[in-house]
Protein backbone atom coordinates (compact mmCIF):
# COMPACT_ATOMS: atom_id res chain seq x y z
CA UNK A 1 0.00 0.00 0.00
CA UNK A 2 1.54 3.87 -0.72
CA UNK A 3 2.37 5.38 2.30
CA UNK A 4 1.95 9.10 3.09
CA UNK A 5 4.34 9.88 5.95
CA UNK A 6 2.93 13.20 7.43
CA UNK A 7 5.69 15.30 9.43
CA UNK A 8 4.01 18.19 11.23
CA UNK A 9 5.37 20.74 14.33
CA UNK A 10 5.25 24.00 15.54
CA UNK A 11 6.89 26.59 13.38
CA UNK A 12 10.71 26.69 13.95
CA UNK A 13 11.08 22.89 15.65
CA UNK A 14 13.05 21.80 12.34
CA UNK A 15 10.69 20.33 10.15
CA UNK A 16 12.27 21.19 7.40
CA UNK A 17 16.05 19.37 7.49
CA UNK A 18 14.10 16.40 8.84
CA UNK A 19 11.44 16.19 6.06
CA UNK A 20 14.76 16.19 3.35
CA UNK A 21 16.12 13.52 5.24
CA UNK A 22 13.21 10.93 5.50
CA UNK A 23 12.97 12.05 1.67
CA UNK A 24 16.15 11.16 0.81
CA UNK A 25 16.29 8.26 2.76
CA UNK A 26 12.52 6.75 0.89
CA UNK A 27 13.87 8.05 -2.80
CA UNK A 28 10.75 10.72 -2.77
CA UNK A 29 9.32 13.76 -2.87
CA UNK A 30 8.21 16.48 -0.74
CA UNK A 31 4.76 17.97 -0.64
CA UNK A 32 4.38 21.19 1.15
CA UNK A 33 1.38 22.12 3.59
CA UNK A 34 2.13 25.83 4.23
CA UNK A 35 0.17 27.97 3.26
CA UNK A 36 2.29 30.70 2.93
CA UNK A 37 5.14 28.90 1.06
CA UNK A 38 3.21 28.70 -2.01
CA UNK A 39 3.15 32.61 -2.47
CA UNK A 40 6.84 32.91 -5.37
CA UNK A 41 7.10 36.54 -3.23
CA UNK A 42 7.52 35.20 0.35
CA UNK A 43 10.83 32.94 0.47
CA UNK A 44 13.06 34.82 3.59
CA UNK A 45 9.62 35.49 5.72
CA UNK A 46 7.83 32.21 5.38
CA UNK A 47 11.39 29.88 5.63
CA UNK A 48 10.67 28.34 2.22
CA UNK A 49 13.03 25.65 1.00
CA UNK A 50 16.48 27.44 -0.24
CA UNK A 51 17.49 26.76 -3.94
CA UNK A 52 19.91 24.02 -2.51
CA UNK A 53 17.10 22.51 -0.48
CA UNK A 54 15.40 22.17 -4.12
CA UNK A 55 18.00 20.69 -5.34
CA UNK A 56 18.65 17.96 -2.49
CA UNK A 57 14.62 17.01 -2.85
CA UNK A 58 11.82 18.10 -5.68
CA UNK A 59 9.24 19.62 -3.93
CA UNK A 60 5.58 20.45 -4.87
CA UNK A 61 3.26 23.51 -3.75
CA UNK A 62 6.30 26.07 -3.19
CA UNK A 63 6.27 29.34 -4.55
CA UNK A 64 3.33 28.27 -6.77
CA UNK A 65 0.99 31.88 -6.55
CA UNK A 66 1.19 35.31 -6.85
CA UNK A 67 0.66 37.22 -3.93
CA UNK A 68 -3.18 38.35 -5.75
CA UNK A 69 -4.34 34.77 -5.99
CA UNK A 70 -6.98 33.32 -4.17
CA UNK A 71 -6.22 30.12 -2.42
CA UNK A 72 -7.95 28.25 -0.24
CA UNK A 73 -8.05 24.74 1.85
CA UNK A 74 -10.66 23.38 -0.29
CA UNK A 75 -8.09 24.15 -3.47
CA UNK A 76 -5.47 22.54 -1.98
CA UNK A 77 -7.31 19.44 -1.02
CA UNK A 78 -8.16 18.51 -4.88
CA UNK A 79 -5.47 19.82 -5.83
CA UNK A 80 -3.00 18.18 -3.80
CA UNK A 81 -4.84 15.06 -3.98
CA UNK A 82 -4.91 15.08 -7.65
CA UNK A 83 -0.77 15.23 -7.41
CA UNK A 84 -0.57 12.22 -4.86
CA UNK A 85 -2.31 9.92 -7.33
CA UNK A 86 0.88 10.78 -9.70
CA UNK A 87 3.50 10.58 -7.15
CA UNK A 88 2.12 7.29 -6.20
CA UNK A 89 2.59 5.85 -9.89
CA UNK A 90 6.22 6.49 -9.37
CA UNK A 91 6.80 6.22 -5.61
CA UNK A 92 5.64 4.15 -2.60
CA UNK A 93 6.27 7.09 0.11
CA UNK A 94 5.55 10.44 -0.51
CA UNK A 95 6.73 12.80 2.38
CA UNK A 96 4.26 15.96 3.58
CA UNK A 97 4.87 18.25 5.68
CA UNK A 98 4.08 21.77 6.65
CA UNK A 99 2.62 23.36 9.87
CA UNK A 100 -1.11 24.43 8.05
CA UNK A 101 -2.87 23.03 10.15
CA UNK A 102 -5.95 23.24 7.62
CA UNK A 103 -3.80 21.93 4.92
CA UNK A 104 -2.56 19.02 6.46
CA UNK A 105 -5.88 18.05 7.30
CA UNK A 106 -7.41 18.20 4.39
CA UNK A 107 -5.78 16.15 2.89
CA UNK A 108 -5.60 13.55 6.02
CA UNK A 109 -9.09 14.18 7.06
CA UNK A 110 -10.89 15.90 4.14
CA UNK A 111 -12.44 19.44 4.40
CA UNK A 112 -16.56 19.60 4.00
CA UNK A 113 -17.92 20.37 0.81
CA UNK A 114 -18.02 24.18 1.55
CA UNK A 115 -19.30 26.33 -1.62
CA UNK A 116 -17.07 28.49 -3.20
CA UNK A 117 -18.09 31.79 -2.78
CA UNK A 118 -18.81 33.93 -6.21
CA UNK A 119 -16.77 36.99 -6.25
CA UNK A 120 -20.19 39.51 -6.02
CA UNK A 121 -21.18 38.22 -2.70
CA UNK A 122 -17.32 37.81 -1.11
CA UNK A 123 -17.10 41.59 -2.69
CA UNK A 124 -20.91 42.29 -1.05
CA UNK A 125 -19.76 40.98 2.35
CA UNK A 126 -16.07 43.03 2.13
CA UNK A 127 -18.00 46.20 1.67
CA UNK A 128 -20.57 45.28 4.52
CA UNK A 129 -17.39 44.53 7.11
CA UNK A 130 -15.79 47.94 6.06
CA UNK A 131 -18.89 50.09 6.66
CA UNK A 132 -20.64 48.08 9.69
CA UNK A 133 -18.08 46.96 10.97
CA UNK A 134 -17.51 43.03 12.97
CA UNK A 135 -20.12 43.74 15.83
CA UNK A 136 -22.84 44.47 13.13
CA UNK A 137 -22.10 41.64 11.29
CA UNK A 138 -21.66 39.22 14.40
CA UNK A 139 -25.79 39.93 15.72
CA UNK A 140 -26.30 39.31 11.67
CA UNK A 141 -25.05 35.79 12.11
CA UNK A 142 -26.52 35.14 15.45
CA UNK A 143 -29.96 35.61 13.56
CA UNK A 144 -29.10 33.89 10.40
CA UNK A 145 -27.32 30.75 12.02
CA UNK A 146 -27.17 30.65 16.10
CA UNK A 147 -25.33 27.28 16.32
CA UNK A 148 -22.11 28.57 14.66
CA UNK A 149 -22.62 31.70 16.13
CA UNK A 150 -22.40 30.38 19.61
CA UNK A 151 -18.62 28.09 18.54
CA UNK A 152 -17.10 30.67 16.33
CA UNK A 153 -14.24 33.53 17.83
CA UNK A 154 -16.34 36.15 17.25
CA UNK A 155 -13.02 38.27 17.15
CA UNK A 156 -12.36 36.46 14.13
CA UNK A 157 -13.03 38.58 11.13
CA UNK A 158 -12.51 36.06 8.47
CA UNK A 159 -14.66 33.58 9.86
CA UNK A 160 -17.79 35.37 10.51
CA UNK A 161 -17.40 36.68 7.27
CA UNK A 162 -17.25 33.91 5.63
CA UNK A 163 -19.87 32.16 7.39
CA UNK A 164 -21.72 35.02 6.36
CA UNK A 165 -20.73 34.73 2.95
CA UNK A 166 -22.23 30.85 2.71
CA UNK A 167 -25.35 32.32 4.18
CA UNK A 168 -26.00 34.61 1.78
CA UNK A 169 -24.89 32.86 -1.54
CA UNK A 170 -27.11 29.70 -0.84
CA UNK A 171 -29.53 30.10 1.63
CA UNK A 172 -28.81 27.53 4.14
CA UNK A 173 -26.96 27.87 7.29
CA UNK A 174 -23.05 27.43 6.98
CA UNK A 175 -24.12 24.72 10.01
CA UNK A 176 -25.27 22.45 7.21
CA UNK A 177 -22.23 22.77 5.34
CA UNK A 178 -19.85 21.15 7.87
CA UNK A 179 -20.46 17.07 8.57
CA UNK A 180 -16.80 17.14 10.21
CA UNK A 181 -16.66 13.26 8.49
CA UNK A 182 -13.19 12.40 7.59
CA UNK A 183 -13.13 11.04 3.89
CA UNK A 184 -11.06 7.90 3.24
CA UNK A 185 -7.97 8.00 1.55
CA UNK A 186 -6.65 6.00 -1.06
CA UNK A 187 -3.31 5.77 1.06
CA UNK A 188 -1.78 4.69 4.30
CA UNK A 189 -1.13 7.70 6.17
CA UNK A 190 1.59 8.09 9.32
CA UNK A 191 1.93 11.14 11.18
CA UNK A 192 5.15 11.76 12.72
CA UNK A 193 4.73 14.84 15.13
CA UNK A 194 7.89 16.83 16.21
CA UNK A 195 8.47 18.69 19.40
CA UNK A 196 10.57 20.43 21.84
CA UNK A 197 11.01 21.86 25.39
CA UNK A 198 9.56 25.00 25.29
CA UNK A 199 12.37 26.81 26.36
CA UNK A 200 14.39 24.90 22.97
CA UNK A 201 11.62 25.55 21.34
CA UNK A 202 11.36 29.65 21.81
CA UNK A 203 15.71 30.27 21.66
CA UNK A 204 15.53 28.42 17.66
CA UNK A 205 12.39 30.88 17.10
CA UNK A 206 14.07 34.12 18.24
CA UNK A 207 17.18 33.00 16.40
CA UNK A 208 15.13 32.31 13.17
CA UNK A 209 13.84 35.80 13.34
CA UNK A 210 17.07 37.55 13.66
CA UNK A 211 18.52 35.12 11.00
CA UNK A 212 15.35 36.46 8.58
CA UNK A 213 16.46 39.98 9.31
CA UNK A 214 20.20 39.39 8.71
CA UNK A 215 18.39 37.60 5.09
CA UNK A 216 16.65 41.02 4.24
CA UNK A 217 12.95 40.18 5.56
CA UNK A 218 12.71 44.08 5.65
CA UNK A 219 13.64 44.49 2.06
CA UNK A 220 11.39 41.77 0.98
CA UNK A 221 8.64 43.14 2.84
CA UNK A 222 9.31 46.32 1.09
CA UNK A 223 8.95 44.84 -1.71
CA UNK A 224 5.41 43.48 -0.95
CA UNK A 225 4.47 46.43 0.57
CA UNK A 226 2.17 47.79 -1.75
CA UNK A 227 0.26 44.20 -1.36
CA UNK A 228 0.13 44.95 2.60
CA UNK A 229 -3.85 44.48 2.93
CA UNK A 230 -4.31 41.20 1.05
CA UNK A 231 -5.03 37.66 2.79
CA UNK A 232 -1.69 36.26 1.85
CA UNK A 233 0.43 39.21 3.64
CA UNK A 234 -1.70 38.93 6.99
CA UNK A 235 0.59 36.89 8.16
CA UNK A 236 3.12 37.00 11.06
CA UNK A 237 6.92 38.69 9.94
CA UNK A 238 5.07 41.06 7.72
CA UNK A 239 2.34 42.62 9.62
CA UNK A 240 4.70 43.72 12.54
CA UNK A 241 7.56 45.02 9.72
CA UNK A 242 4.78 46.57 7.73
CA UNK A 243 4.17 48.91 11.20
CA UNK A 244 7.54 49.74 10.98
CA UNK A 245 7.80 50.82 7.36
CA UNK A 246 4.38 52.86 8.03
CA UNK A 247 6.75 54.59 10.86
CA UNK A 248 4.23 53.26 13.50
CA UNK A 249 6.89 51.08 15.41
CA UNK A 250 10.76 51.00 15.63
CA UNK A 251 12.58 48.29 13.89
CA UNK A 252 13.68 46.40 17.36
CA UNK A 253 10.58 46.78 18.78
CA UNK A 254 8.97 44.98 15.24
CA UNK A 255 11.43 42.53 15.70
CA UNK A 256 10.96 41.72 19.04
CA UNK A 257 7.21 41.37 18.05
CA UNK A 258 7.61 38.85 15.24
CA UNK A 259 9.32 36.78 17.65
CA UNK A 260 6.65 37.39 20.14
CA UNK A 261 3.74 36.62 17.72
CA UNK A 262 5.81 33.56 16.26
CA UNK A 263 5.70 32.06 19.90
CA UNK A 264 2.24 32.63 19.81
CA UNK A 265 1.35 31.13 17.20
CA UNK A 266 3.81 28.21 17.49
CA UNK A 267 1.22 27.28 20.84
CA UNK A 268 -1.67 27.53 18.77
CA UNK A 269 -0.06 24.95 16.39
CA UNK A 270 0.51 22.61 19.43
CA UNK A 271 -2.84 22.88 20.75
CA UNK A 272 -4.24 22.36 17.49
CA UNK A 273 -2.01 19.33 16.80
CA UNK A 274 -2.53 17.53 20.58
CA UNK A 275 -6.25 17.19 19.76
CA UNK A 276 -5.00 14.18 17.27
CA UNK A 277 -4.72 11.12 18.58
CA UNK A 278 -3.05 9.40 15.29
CA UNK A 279 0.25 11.96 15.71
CA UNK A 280 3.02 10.22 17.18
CA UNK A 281 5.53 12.62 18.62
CA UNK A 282 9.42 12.23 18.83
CA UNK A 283 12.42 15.05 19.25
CA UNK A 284 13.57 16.19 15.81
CA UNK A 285 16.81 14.44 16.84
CA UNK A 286 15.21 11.34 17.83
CA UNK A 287 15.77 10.36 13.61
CA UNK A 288 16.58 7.14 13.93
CA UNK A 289 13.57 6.13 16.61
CA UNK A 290 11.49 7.83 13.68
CA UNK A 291 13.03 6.01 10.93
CA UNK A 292 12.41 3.07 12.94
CA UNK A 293 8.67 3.90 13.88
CA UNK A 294 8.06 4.31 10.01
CA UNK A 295 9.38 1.04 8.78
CA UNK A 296 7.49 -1.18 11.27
CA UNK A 297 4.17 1.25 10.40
CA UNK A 298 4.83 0.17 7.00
C-alpha cells in the first residue's frame, strides 16, 4: 500500500532538514502544507526551502501563486490530492509536511464540501465589514445561524465573514455545510509529530527571526508592501515590519514582536495538533527512533 508519511510541528522545531532527510532516505518527494510557502514573493519570511534545499529534494506547492491569488483549503485538497495519485505511480512514500494546520488536514481528514463563494457576494460581504463593521455583522449571524454563532471567535473577522458569505450565496446555514466526516484516503497515512522543550523551542524561534532579518525580511517586505492588505500578507513577519515601514513602530521593537507573535502562534499549532490522537511525537533528533517507527508502520 503507498504510504503518506505526514511530518508536522510547531513553526521553527526543524521540520524542514528532517522532512529532506526521511525524503532522501525513501527516494521521494516532498509535498508542502504551508500555506504561505506557495506565495513565489515570500521565500526569507515564510522559511521556504532554499534553492539548494530544491536541489537535495523536488518539492511540490512552493512558490506556486502570486501574492493576488486566491487560495484556499478546499483548493489545496483537490489539488493536492490530484498530485498524490501521480507521485504514487512512481513512488511508494511520498513525504508531507508543513505546519497548516488546515492543509494538512485536508488532505488527512478531508475538508466539507463548503461552496465556493462567487466573487459579487465575497465583494458584497467586504463592503458590509468595512462600513458596519464586525459587531454588526456578528448579531447578523446570530440571527441567520445561532449554532455557529455560539462556537465561532467572534473576534475572528474572516470567519464570521465567511460564514456570512455561505449564508448569503445559498440560503442555508453554513451549520449544514460542515459534517466534520473524515473522507477515506486511497493511502496509508503516518503522522510523525515533532516537538521540543519550550524553552528549545522559543531560543531556535528568536534565532530564526534575527537570522530572517540578517536575510533582508525588511527588504522583501518592502517589496510586498504595496500588497500589505491582502489575505496572503496577513501573516506573522510582515504585519509587525509593515508597522515599521508605516513609521508606527521601531525596527527592534517589530522585531521583538515577530518573535513574540511567532511564539504565539507556534502554541496555537501545538494545541491544534494535541487534539490528534493518530500523531506520534518524537524530538527532531530522535531520527533514527522515527526512521524506525516508520518502517514497522509500513
Amino acid at each position: 500500500m503507498h504510504t503518506l508519511i505526514v511530518l508536522i510541528g510547531p513553526t521553527g522545531v526543524g521540520k524542514t532538514e528532517l522532512s529532506l532527510r526521511l525524503a532522501e532516505q525513501f527516494h521521494t518527494c516532498i509535498v508542502s502544507a504551508d500555506s504561505r510557502q506557495l506565495y513565489a514573493d515570500l521565500k526569507i519570511g515564510t522559511a521556504a526551502p532554499t534553492p539548494e534545499q530544491l536541489q537535495r529534494v523536488e518539492h511540490h506547492f512552493v512558490g506556486t501563486l502570486k501574492l493576488t491569488d486566491y487560495y484556499s483549503a478546499a483548493q489545496y485538497e483537490a489539488e493536492a490530492l490530484k498530485l498524490l495519485e501521480t507521485l504514487f505511480t512512481k513512488h511508494d512514500t511520498v513525504v508531507l509536511t508543513g505546519g497548516s494546520m488546515m492543509y494538512v488536514d485536508a488532505i488527512c481528514k478531508g475538508i466539507d464540501d463548503i461552496p465556493t463563494i462567487d466573487a459579487e457576494t465575497r465583494q458584497l460581504m467586504l463592503d458590509k465589514y468595512e462600513t458596519e463593521g464586525l459587531e454588526r455583522l456578528c448579531a447578523e449571524l446570530k440571527l441567520l445561524d445561532p449554532e455557529y454563532y455560539k462556537i465561532v471567535d467572534l473576534k475572528n473577522h474572516k470567519r464570521v465573514v465567511h460564514a456570512l458569505e455561505i449564508c448569503y450565496m445559498t440560503g442555508k446555514t453554513y451549520t449544514s455545510f460542515r459534517t466534520r466526516q473524515t473522507k477515506e484516503r486511497p493511502f496509508r497515512i503516518i503522522k510523525i509529530g515533532l516537538t521540543r522543550g519550550r524553552e528549545e523551542l522559543y531560543n531556535r524561534i528568536n534565532l530564526r527571526v534575527d537570522q530572517m532579518i540578517e536575510d533582508g525580511l525588511v527588504e522583501e517586505a518592502r517589496q510586498v508592501y504595496s500588497y500589505k492588505t491582502l489575505n496572503s500578507l496577513n501573516t506573522v513577519g510582515y504585519k509587525e515590519i509593515f508597522k515599521y515601514l508605516d513609521g508606527e513602530w521601531e525596527l527592534p521593537f517589530a522585531i521583538d514582536k515577530i518573535k513574540q507573535n511567532s511564539r504565539i502562534y507556534s502554541r496555537k499549532q501545538m494545541t491544534w495538533f494535541k487534539r490528534d490522537e493518530e500523531i506520534h511525537w518524537f524530538h527532531p533528533e530522535q531520527e533514527t527512533e522515527i526512521l524506525e517507527y516508520l518502517r514497522s508502520m509500513m
